[in-house]
Protein backbone atom coordinates (compact mmCIF):
# COMPACT_ATOMS: atom_id res chain seq x y z
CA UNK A 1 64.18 -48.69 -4.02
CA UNK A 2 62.50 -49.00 -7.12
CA UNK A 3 60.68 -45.83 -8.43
CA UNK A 4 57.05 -46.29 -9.32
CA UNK A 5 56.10 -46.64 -12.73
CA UNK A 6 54.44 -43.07 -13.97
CA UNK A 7 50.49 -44.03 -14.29
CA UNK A 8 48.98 -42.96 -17.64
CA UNK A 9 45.35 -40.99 -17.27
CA UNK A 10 42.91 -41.67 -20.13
CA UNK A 11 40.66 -39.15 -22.06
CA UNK A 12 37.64 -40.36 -20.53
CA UNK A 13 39.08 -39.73 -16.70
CA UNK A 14 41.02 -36.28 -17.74
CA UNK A 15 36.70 -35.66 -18.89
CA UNK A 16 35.12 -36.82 -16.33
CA UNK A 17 37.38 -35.00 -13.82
CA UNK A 18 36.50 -32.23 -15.71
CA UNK A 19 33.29 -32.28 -15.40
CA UNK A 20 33.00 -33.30 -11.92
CA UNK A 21 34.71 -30.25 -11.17
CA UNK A 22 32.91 -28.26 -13.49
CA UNK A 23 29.93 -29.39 -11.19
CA UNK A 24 31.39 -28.40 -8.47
CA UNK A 25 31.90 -24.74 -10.27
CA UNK A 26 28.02 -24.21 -10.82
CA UNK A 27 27.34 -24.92 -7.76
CA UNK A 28 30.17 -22.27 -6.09
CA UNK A 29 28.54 -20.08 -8.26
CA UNK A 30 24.94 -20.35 -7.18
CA UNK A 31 25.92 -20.14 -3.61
CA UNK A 32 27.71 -16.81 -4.74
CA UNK A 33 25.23 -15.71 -6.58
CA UNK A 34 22.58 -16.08 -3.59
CA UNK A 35 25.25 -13.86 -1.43
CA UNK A 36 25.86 -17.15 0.33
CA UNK A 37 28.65 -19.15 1.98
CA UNK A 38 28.91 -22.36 0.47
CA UNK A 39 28.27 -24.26 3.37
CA UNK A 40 24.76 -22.35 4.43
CA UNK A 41 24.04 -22.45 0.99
CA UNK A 42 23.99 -26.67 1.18
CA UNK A 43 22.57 -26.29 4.94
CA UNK A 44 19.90 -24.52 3.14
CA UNK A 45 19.32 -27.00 0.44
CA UNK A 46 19.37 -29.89 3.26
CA UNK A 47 17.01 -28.58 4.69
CA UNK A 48 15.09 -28.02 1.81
CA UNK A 49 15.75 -32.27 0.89
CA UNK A 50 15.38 -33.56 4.78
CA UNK A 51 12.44 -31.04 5.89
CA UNK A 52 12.31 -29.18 8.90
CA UNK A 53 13.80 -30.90 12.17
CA UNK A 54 16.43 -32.97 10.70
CA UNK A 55 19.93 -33.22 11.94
CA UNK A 56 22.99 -31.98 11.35
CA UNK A 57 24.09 -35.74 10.85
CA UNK A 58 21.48 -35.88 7.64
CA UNK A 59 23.30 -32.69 6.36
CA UNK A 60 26.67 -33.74 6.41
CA UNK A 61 25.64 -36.93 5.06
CA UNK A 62 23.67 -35.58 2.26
CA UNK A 63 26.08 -32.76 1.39
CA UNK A 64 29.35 -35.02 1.83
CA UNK A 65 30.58 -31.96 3.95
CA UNK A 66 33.00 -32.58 7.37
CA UNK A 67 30.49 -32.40 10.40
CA UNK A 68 33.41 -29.40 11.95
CA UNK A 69 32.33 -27.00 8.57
CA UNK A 70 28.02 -27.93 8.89
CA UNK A 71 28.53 -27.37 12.40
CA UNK A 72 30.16 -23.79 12.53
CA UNK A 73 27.81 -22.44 9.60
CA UNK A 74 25.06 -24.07 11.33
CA UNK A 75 26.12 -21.67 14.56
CA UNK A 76 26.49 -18.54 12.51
CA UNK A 77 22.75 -19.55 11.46
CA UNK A 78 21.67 -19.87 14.39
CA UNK A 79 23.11 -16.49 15.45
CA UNK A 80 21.85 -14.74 12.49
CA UNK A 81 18.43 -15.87 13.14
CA UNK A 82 17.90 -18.28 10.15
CA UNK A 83 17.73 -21.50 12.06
CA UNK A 84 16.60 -22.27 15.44
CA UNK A 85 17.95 -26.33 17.20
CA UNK A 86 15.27 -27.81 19.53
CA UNK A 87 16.27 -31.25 21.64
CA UNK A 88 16.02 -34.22 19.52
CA UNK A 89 16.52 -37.51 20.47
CA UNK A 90 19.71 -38.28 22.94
CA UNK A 91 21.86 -35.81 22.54
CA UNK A 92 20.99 -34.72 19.46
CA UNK A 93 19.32 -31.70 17.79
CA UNK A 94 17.35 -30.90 15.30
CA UNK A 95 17.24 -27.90 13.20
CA UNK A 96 14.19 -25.88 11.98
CA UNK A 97 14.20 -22.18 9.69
CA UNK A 98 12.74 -19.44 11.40
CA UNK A 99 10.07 -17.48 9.26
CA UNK A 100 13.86 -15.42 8.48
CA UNK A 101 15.35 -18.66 7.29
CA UNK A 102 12.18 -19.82 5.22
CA UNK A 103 12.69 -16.76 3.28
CA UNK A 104 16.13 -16.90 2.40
CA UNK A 105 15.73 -20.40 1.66
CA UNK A 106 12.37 -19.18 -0.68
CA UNK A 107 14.35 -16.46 -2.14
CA UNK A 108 17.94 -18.51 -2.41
CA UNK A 109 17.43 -22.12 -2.80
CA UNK A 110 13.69 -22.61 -4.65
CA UNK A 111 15.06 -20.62 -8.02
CA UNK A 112 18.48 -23.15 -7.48
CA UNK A 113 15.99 -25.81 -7.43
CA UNK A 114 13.78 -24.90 -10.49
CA UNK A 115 16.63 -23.99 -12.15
CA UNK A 116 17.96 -27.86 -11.52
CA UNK A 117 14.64 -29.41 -12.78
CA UNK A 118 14.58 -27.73 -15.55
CA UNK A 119 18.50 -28.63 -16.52
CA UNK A 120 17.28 -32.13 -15.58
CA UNK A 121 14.21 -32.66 -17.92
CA UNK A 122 16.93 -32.70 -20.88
CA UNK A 123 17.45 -36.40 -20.03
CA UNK A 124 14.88 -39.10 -20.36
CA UNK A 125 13.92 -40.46 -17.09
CA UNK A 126 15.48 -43.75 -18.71
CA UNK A 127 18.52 -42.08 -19.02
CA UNK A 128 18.49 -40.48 -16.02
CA UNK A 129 17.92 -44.18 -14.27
CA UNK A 130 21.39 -45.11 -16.44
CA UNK A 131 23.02 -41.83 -15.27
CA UNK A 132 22.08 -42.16 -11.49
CA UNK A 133 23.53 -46.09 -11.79
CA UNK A 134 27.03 -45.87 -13.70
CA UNK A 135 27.86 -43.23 -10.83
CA UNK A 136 26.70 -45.36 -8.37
CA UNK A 137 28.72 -47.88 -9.29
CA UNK A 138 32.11 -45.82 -10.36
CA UNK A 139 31.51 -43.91 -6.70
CA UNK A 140 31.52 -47.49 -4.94
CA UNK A 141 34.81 -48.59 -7.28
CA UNK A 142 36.39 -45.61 -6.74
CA UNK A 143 35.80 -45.68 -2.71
CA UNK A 144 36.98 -49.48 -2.72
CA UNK A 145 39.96 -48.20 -4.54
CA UNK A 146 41.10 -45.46 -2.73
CA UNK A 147 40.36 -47.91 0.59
CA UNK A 148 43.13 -50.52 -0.84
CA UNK A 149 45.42 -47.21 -1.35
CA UNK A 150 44.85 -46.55 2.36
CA UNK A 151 45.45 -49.86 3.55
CA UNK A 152 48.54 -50.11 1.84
CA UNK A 153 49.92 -46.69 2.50
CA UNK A 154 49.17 -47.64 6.62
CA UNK A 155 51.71 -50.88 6.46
């Protein structure tokens, strides 16, 4: 069988690998430095996005985190006393802070957010709208590719 040829990674990949994961980094951090897990720290911030009574569906949607990990923080929540789930629609639940859980979030998640608006008004809201579109589209090429790569590994 003929080995593979090696593929070559370009500057602008090795960067932008980079800095995705540098992203990743500031955002370990600010869970860590709000004495949170990472996962209650982007419950948290869901919350904050989707508003009281949304699901855990919405999260793990929003925060592109496995349903198994929003689902086991989202118990430790609800033992802690930060959260409370009330019936939704079928059989699903929605979540709402407690007056406990509106003050973490007001104490751990507003600063992360002010802190995030003010990073963002470096950028013009033109190039924001350029930003917010080239990731678009190199998230929806690099999904399609990694889809092919699946298909082909599974013949």
């Amino acid at each position: 069988m003929k080995k593979p040829a090696k593929p070559h990674m370009s500057d602008i990949q090795i960067e932008y690998n980079h800095l995705y994961k540098e992203f990743d980094d500031i955002y370990h951090d600010a869970a860590l430095n709000a004495s949170l897990s990472a996962s209650t720290f982007d419950i948290l911030y869901g919350i904050f996005e989707l508003g009281d009574g949304c699901l855990q569906r919405d999260i793990c949607r929003t925060s592109c985190i496995p349903k198994q990990t929003i689902n086991s923080a989202i118990r430790k929540m609800e033992v802690n006393g930060w959260i409370e789930l009330r019936p939704g629609k079928g059989r699903s639940m929605q979540i709402f802070l407690t007056d406990t859980g509106r003050q973490i979030q007001q104490e751990k998640i507003y600063p992360v957010i002010q802190a995030e608006n003010n990073a963002l008004s470096v950028l013009s809201p033109e190039e924001w709208d350029q930003l917010i579109l080239y990731h678009q589209k190199y998230a929806a090429a690099l999904r399609s590719e990694f889809t092919k790569l699946r298909r082909k590994e599974s013949q």
